[in-house]
C-alpha atoms as a PDB file:
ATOM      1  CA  UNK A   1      25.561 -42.545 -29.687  1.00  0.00           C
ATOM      2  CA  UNK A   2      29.446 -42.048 -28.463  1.00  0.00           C
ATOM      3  CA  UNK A   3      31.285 -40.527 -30.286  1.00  0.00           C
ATOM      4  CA  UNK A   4      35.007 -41.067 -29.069  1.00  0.00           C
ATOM      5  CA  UNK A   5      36.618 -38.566 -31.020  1.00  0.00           C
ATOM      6  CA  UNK A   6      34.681 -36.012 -30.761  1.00  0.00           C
ATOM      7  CA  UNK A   7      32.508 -36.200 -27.181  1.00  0.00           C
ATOM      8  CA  UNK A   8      30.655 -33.245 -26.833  1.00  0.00           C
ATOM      9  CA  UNK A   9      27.123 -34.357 -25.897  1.00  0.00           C
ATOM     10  CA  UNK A  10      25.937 -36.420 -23.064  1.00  0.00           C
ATOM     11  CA  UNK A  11      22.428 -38.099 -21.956  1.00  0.00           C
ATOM     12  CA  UNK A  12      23.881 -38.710 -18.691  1.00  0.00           C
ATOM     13  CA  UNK A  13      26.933 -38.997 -16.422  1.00  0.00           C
ATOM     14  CA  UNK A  14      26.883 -42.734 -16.656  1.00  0.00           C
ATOM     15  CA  UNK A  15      27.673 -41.809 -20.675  1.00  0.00           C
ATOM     16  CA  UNK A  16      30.075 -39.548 -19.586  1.00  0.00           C
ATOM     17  CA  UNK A  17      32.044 -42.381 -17.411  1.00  0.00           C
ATOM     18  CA  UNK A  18      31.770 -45.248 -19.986  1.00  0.00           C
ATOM     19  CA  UNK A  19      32.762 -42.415 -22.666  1.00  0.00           C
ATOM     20  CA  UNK A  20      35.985 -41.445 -20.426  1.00  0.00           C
ATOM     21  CA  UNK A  21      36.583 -45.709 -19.719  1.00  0.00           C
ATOM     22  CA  UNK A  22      36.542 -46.490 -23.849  1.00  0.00           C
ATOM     23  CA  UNK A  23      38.972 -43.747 -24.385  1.00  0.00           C
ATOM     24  CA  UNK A  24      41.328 -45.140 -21.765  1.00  0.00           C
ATOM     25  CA  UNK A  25      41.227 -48.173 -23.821  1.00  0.00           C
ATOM     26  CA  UNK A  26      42.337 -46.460 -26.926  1.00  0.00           C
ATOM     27  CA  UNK A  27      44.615 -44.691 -25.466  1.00  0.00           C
ATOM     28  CA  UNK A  28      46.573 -47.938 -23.878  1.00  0.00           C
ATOM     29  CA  UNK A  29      46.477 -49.527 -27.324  1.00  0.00           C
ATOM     30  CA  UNK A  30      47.673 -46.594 -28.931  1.00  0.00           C
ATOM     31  CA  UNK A  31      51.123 -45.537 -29.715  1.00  0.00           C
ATOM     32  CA  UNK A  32      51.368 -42.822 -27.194  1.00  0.00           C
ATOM     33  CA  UNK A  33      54.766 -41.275 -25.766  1.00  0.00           C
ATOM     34  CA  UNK A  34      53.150 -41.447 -22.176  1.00  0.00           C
ATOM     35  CA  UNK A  35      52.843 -45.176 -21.487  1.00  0.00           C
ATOM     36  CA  UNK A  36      54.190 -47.509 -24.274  1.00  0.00           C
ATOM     37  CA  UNK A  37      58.160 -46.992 -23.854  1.00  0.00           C
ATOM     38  CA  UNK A  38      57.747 -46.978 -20.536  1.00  0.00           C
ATOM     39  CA  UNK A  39      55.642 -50.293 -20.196  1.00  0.00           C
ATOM     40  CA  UNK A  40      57.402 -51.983 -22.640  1.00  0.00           C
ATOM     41  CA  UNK A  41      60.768 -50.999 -21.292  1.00  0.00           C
ATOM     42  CA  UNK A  42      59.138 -52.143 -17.884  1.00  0.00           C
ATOM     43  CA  UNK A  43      57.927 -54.931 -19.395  1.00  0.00           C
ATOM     44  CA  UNK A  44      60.790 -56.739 -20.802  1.00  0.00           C
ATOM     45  CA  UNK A  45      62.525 -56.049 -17.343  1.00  0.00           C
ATOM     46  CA  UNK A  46      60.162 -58.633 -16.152  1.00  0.00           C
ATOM     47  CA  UNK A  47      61.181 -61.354 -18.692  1.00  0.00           C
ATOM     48  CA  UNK A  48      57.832 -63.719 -17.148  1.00  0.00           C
ATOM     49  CA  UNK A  49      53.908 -62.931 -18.292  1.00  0.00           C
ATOM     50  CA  UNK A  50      53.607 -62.834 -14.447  1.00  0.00           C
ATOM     51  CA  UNK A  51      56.429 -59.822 -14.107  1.00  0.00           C
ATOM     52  CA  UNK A  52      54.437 -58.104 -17.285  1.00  0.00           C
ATOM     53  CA  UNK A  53      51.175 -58.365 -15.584  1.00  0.00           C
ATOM     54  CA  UNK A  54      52.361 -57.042 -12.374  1.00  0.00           C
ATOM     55  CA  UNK A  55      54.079 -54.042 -14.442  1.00  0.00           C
ATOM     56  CA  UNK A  56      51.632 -53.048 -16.271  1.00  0.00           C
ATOM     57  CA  UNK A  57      48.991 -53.112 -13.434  1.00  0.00           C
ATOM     58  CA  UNK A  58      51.447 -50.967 -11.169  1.00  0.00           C
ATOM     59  CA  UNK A  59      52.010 -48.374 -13.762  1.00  0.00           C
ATOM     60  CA  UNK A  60      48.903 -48.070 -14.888  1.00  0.00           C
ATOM     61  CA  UNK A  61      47.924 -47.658 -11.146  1.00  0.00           C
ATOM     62  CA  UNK A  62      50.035 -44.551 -10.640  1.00  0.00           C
ATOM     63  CA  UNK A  63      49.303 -43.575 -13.734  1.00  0.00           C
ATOM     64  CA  UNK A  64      45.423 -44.159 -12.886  1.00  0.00           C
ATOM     65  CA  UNK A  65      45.679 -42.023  -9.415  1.00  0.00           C
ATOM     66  CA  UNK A  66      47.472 -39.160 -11.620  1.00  0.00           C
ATOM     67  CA  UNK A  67      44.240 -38.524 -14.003  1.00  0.00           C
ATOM     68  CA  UNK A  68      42.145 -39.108 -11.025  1.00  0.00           C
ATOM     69  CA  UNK A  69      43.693 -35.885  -9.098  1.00  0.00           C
ATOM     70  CA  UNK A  70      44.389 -34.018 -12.697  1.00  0.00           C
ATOM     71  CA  UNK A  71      40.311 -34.756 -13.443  1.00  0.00           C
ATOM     72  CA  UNK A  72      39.002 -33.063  -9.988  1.00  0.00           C
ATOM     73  CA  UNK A  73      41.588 -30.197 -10.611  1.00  0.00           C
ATOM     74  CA  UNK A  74      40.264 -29.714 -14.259  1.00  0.00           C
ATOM     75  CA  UNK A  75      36.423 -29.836 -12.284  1.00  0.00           C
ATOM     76  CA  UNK A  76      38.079 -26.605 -10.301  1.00  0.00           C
ATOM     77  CA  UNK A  77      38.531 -24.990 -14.297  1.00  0.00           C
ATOM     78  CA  UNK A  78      42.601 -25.663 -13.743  1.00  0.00           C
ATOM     79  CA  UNK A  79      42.470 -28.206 -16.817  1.00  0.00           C
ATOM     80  CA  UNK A  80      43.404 -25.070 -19.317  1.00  0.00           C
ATOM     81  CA  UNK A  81      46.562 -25.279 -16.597  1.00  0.00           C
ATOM     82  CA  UNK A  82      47.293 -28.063 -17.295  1.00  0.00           C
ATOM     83  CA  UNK A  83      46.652 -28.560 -21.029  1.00  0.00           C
ATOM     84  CA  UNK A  84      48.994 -25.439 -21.494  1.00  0.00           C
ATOM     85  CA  UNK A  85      51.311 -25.922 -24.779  1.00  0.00           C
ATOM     86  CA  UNK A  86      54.304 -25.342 -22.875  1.00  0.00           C
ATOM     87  CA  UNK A  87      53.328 -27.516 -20.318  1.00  0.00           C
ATOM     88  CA  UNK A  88      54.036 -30.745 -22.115  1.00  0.00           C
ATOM     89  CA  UNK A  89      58.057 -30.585 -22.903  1.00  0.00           C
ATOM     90  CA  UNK A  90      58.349 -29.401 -19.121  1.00  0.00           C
ATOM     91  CA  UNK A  91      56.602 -32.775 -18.379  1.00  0.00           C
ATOM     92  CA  UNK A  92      58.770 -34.747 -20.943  1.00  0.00           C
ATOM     93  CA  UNK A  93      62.293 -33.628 -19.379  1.00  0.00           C
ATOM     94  CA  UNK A  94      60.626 -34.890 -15.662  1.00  0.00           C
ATOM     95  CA  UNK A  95      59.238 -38.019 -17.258  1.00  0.00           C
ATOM     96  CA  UNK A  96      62.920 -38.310 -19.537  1.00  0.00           C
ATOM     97  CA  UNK A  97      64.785 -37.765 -16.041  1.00  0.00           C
ATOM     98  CA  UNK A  98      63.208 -40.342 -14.616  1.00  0.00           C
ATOM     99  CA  UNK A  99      63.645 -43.217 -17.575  1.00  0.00           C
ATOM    100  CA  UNK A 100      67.390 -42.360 -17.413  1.00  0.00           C
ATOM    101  CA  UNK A 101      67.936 -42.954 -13.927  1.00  0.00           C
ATOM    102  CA  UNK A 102      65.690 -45.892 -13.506  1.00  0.00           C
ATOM    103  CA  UNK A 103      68.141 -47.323 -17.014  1.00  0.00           C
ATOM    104  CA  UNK A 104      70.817 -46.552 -14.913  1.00  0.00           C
ATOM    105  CA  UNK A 105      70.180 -48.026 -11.997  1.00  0.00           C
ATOM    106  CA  UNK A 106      68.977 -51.128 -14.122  1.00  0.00           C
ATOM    107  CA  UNK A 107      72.305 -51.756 -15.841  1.00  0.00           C
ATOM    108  CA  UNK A 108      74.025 -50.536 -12.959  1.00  0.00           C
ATOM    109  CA  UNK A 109      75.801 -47.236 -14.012  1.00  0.00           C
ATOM    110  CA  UNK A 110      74.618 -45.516 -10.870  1.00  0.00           C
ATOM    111  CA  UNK A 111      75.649 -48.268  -8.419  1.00  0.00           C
ATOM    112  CA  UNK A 112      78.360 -45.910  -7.279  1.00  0.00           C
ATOM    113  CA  UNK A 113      76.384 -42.888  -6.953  1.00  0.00           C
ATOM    114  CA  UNK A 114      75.386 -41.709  -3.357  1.00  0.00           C
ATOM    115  CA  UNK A 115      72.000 -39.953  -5.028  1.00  0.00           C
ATOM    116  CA  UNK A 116      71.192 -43.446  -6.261  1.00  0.00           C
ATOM    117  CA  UNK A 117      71.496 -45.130  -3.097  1.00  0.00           C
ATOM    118  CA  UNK A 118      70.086 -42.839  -0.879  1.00  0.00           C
ATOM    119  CA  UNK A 119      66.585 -42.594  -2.498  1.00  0.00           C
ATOM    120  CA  UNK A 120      66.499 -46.194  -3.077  1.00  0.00           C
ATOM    121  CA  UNK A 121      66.610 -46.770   0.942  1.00  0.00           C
ATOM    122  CA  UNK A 122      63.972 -44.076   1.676  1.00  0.00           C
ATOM    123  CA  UNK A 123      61.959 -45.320  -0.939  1.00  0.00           C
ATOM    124  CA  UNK A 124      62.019 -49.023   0.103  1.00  0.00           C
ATOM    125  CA  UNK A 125      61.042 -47.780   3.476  1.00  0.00           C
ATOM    126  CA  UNK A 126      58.075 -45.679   2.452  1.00  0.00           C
ATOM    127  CA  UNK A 127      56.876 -48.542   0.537  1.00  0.00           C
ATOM    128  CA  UNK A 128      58.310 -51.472   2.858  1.00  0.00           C
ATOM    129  CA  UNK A 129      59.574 -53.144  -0.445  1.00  0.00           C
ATOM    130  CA  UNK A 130      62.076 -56.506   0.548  1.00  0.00           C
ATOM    131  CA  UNK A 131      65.147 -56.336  -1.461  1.00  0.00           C
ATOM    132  CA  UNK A 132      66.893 -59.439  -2.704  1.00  0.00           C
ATOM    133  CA  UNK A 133      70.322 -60.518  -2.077  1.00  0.00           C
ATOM    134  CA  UNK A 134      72.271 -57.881  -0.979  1.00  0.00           C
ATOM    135  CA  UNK A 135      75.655 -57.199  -2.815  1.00  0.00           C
ATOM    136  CA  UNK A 136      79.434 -57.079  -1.466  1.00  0.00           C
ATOM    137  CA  UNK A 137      80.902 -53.365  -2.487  1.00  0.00           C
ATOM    138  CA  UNK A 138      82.405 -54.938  -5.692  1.00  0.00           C
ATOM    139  CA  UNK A 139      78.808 -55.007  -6.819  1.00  0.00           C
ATOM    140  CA  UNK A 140      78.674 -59.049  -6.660  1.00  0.00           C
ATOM    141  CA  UNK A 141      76.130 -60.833  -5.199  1.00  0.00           C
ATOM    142  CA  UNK A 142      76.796 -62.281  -1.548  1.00  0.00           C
ATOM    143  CA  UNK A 143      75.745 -66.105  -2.714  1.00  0.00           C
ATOM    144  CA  UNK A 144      78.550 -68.177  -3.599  1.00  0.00           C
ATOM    145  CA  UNK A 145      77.050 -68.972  -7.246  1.00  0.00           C
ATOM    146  CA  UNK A 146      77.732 -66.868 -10.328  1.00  0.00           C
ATOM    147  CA  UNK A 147      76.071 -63.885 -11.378  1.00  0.00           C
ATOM    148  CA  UNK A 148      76.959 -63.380 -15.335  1.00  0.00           C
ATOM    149  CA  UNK A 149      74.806 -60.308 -14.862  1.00  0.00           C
ATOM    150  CA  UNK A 150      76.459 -58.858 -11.723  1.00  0.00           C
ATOM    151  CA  UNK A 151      76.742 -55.180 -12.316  1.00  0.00           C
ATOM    152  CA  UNK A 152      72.991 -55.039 -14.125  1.00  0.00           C
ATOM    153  CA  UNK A 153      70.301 -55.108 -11.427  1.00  0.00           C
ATOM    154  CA  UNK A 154      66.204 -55.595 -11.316  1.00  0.00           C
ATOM    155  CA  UNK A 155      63.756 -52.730 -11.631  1.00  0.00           C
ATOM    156  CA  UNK A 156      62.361 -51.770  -7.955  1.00  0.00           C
ATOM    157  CA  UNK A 157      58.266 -51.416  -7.650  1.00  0.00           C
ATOM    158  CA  UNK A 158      58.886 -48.303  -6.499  1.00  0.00           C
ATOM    159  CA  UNK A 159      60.325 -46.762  -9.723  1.00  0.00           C
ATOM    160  CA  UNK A 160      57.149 -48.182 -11.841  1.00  0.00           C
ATOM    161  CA  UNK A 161      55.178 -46.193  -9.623  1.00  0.00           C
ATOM    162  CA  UNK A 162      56.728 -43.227  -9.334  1.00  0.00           C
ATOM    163  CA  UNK A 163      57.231 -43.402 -13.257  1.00  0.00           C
ATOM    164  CA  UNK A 164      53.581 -43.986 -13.904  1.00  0.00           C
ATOM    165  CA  UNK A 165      52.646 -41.047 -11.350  1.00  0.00           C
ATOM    166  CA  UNK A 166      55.105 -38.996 -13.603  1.00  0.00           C
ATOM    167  CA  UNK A 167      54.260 -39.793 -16.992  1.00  0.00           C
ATOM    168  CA  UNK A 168      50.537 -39.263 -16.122  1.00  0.00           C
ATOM    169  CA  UNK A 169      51.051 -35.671 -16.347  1.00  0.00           C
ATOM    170  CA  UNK A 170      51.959 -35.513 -19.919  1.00  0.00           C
ATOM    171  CA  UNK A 171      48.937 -34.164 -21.833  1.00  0.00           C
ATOM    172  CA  UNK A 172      47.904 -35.023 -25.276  1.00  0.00           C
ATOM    173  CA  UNK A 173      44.416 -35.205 -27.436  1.00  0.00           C
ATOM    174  CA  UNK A 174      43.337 -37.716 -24.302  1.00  0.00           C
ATOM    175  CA  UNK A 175      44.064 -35.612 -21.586  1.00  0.00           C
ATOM    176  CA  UNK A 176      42.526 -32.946 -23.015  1.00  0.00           C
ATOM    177  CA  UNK A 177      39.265 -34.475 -23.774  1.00  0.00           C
ATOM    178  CA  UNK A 178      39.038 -35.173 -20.037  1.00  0.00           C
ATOM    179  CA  UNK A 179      40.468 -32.389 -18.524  1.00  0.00           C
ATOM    180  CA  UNK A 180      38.297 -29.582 -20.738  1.00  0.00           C
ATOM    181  CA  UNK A 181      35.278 -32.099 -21.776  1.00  0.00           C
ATOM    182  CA  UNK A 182      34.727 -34.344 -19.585  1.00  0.00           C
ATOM    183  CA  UNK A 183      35.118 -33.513 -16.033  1.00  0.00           C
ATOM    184  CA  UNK A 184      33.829 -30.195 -16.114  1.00  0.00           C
ATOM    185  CA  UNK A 185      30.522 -31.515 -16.604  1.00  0.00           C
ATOM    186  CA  UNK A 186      30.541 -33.521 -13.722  1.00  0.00           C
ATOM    187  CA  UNK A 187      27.917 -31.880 -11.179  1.00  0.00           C
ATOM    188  CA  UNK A 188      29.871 -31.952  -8.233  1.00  0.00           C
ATOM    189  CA  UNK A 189      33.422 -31.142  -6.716  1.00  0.00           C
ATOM    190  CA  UNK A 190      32.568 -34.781  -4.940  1.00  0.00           C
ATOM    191  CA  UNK A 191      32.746 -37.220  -7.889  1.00  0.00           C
ATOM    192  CA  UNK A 192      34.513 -34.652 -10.371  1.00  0.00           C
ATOM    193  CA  UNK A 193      37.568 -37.235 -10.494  1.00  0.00           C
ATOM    194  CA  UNK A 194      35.340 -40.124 -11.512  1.00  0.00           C
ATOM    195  CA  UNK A 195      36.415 -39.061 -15.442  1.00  0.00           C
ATOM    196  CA  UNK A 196      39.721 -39.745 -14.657  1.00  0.00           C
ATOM    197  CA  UNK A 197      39.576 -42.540 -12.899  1.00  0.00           C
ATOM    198  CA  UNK A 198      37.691 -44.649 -15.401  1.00  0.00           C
ATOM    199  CA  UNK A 199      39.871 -43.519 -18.239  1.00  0.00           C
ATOM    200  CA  UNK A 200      42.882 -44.548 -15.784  1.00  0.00           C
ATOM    201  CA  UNK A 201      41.153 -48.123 -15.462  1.00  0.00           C
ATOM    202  CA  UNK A 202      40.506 -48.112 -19.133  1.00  0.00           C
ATOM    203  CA  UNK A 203      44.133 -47.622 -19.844  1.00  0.00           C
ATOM    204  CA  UNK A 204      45.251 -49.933 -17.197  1.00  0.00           C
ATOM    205  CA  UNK A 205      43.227 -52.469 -18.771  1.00  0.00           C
ATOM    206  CA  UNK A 206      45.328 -52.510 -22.395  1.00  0.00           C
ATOM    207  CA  UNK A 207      48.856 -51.788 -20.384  1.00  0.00           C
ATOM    208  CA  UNK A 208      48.359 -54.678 -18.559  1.00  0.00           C
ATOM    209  CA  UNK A 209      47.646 -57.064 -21.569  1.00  0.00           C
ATOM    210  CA  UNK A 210      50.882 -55.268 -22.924  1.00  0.00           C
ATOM    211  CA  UNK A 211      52.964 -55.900 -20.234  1.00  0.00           C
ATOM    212  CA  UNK A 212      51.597 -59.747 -19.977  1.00  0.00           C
ATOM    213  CA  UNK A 213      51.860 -60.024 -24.078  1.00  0.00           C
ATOM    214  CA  UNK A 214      55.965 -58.578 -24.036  1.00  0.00           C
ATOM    215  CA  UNK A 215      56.335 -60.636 -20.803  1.00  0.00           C
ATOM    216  CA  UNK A 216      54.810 -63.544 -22.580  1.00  0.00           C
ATOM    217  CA  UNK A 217      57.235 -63.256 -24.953  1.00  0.00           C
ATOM    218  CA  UNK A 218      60.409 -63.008 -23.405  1.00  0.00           C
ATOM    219  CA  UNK A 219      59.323 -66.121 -21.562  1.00  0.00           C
ATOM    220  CA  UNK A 220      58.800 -68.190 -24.447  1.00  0.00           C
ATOM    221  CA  UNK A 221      62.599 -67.859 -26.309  1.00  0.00           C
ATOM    222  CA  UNK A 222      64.612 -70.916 -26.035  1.00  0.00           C
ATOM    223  CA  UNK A 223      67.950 -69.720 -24.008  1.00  0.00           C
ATOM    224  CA  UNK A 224      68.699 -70.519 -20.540  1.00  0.00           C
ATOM    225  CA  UNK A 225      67.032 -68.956 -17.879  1.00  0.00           C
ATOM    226  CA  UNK A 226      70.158 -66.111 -16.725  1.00  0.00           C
ATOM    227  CA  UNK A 227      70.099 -65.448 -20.867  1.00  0.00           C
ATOM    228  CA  UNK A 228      66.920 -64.476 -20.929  1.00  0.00           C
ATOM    229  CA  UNK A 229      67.294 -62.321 -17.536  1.00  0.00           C
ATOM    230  CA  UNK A 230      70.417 -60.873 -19.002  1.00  0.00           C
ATOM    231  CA  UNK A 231      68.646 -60.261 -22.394  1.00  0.00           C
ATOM    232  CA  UNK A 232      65.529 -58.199 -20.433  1.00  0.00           C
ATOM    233  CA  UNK A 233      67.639 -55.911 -17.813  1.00  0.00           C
ATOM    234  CA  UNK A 234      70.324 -54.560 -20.360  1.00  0.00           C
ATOM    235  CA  UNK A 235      67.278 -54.077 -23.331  1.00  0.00           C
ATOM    236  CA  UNK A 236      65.069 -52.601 -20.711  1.00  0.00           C
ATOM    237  CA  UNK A 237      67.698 -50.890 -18.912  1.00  0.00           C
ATOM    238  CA  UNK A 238      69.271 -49.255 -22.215  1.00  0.00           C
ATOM    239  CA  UNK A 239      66.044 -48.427 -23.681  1.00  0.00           C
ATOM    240  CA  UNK A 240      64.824 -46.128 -20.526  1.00  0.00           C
ATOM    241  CA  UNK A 241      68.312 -44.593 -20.329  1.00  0.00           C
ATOM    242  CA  UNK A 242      68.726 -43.597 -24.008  1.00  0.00           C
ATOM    243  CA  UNK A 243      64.729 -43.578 -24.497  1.00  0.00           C
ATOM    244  CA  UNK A 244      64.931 -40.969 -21.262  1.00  0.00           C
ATOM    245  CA  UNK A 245      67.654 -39.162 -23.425  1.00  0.00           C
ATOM    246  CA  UNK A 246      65.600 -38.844 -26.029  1.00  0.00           C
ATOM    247  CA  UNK A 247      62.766 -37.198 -24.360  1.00  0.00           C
ATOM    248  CA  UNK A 248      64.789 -34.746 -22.407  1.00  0.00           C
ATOM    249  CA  UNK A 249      66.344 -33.582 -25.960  1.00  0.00           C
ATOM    250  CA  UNK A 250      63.223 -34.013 -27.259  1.00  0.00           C
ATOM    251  CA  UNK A 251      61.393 -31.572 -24.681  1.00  0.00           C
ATOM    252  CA  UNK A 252      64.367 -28.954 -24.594  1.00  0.00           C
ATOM    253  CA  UNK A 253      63.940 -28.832 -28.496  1.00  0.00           C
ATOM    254  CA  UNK A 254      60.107 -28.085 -27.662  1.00  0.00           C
ATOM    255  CA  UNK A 255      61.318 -25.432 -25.252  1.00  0.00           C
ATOM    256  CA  UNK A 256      63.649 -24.058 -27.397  1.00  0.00           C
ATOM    257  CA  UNK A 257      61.324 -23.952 -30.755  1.00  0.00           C
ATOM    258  CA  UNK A 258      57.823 -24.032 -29.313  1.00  0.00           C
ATOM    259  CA  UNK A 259      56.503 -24.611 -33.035  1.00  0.00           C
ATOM    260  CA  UNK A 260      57.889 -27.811 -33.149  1.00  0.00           C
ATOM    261  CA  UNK A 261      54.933 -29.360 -30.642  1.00  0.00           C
ATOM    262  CA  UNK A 262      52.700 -28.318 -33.697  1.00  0.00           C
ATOM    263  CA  UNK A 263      54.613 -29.843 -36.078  1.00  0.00           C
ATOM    264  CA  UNK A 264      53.047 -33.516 -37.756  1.00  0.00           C
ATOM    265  CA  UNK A 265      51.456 -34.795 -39.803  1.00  0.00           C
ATOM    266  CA  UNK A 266      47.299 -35.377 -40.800  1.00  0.00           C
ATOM    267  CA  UNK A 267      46.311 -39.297 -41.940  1.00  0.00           C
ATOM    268  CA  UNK A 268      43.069 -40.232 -42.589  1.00  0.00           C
ATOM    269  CA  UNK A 269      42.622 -42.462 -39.437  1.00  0.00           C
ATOM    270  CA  UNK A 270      40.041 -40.898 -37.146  1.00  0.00           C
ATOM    271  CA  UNK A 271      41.469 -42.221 -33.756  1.00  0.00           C
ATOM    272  CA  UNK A 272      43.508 -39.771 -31.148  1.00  0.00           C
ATOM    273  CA  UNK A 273      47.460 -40.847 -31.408  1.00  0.00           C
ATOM    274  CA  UNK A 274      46.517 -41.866 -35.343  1.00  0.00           C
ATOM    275  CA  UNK A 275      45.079 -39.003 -36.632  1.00  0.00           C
ATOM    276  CA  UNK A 276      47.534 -36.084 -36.196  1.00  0.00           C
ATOM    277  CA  UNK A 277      51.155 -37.518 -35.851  1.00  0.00           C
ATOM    278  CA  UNK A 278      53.234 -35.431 -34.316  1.00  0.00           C
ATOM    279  CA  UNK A 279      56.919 -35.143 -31.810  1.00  0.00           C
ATOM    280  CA  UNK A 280      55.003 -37.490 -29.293  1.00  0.00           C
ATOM    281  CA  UNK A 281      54.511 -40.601 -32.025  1.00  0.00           C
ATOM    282  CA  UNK A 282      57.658 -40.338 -33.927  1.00  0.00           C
ATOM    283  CA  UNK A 283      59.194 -40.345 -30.203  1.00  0.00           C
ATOM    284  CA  UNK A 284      57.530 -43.736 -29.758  1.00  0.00           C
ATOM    285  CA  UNK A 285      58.455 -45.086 -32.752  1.00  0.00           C
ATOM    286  CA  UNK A 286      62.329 -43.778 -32.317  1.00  0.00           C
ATOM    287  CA  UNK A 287      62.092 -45.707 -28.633  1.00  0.00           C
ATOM    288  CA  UNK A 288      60.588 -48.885 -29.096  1.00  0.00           C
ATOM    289  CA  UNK A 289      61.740 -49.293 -33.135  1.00  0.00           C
ATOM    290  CA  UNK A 290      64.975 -48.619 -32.754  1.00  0.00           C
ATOM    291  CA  UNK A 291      66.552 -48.041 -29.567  1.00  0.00           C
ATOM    292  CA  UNK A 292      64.879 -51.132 -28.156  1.00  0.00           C
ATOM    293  CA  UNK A 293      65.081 -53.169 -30.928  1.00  0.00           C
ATOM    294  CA  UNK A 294      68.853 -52.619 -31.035  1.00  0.00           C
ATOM    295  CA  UNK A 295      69.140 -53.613 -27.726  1.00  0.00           C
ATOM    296  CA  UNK A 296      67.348 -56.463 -27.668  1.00  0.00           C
ATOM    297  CA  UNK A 297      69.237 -57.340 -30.963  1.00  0.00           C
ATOM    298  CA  UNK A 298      72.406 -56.773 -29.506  1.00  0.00           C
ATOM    299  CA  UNK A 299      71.926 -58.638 -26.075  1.00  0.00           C
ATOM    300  CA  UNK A 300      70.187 -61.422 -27.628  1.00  0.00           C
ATOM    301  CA  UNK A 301      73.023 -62.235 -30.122  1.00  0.00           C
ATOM    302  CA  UNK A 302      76.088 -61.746 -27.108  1.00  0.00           C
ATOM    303  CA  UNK A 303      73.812 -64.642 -25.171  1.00  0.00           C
ATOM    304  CA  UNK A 304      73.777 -66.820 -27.920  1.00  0.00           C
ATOM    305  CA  UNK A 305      77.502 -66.394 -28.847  1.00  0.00           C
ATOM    306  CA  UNK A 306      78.163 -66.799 -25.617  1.00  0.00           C
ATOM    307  CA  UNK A 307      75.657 -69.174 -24.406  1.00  0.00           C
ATOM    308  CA  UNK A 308      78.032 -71.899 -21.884  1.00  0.00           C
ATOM    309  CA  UNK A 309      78.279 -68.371 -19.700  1.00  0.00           C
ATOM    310  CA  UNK A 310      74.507 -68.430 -19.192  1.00  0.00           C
ATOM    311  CA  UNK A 311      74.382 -71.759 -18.554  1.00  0.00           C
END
């Protein structure tokens, strides 16, 4: 019988993979400070089912191709590397980094930095992304229509990737069931990613019916088309700057006071993310609760008083 949390003992490797693919599921539908600000953030960005689909499939596939590479390292006995304590806020200020800068790109606060637009054109050629309309240098739009959301502009493929590639490196009860559990008992360097991978696909499964659900959503209120689009860059833009914010303070108070990664709470709910609540959820919770609730609030009511705008 599997026993998800607690896996030590294994008839075969086949249990080993469909253990490693059912905890991939939990972890997706779990609050966990490694994927759900992120793919809601990236979600809402999307404002279509399609867009949230497409999100959560690209983020979960960087994120996927992370555990993949961390599994055959943990095969090599690196996982206690990477399962290190102090490895985790040094992860969260990388992972917080990157949510602020992808934020401010989104809502435009960077469009005058050289740093912003430089990586955006090597990036777009390593990945041979289109862009859309290209903009005048007031920031406008070069179509003779108006653009009530000028200065705000849409999240690139290439920063969901990167993101999820990121983020993937964050290591909590999950990670360290596969890294120390899992993958060492693989019996060969040649499939000793395979744990990985199938708790990647697991979580890809869930973030993609997360993105599709939040995309759903957005496409289903009853505003004007440039509301809604206004509504989903400036909550999802906000909520990965300040959420970003949040988890570089976060990590440097980690740094600073290493005792505080211990710090939580014990309930009696015997599923990794729900059991022992510590920085990590009430992170989540201060991301998607309230700075992205606020946002959306906020947005949501400046469409609506202003609706002829967004017309």
């Amino acid at each position: 019988m599997i026993n998800l949390y607690n896996p030590q003992n294994f008839s075969s490797i086949y249990a080993i993979l469909i253990t490693a693919f059912l905890l991939g599921i939990v972890h997706g539908f779990t609050p966990d400070e490694h994927t759900w600000p992120i793919t809601f953030s990236y979600s809402i960005g999307s404002y279509s089912t399609k867009g949230g689909f497409k999100t959560g499939l690209l983020f979960s596939l960087a994120f996927t191709l992370q555990r993949a590479v961390a599994s055959e390292l943990a095969y090599f006995a690196l996982g206690k590397i990477l399962t290190k304590p102090g490895v985790i806020p040094i992860v969260y200020v990388f992972v917080g980094i990157v949510m602020s800068f992808a934020g401010a790109y989104v809502i435009g606060l960077g469009k005058n930095f050289e740093f912003f637009e430089g990586l955006e054109k090597i990036l777009l050629k390593l990945f041979r992304i289109k862009t859309g309309p290209k903009r005048n240098n007031d920031g406008n739009h070069n179509n003779n229509g108006n653009d009530n959301n000028e200065k705000s502009r849409p999240i690139p493929i290439y920063m969901v990737l990167l993101h999820g590639f990121i983020a993937g490196w964050g290591t909590g009860a999950f990670a360290i069931i596969v890294y120390t559990v899992l993958a060492p008992k693989m019996p060969n360097a040649y499939i000793g990613f395979l744990p990985g991978l199938l708790f990647g696909l697991g979580t890809m499964a869930t973030q993609i019916i997360i993105g599709m659900f939040v995309g759903r959503f957005m496409e289903r209120l009853k505003i004007p088309k440039k509301g809604i689009e206004y509504i989903a860059r400036k909550t999802s833009g906000q909520t990965l700057f300040w959420g970003g914010l949040a988890f570089v303070v976060a990590a440097s108070l980690e740094i600073a006071f290493p005792k505080l990664i211990q710090a939580g709470f014990i309930t009696p709910i015997k599923v990794h993310n729900l059991h022992n609540l510590g920085v990590g959820f009430f992170l989540v919770i201060f991301i998607i609760l309230f700075i992205l609730t606020v946002s959306f609030i906020k947005s949501l009511k400046y469409v609506k008083n202003n609706s002829p705008e967004f017309l």
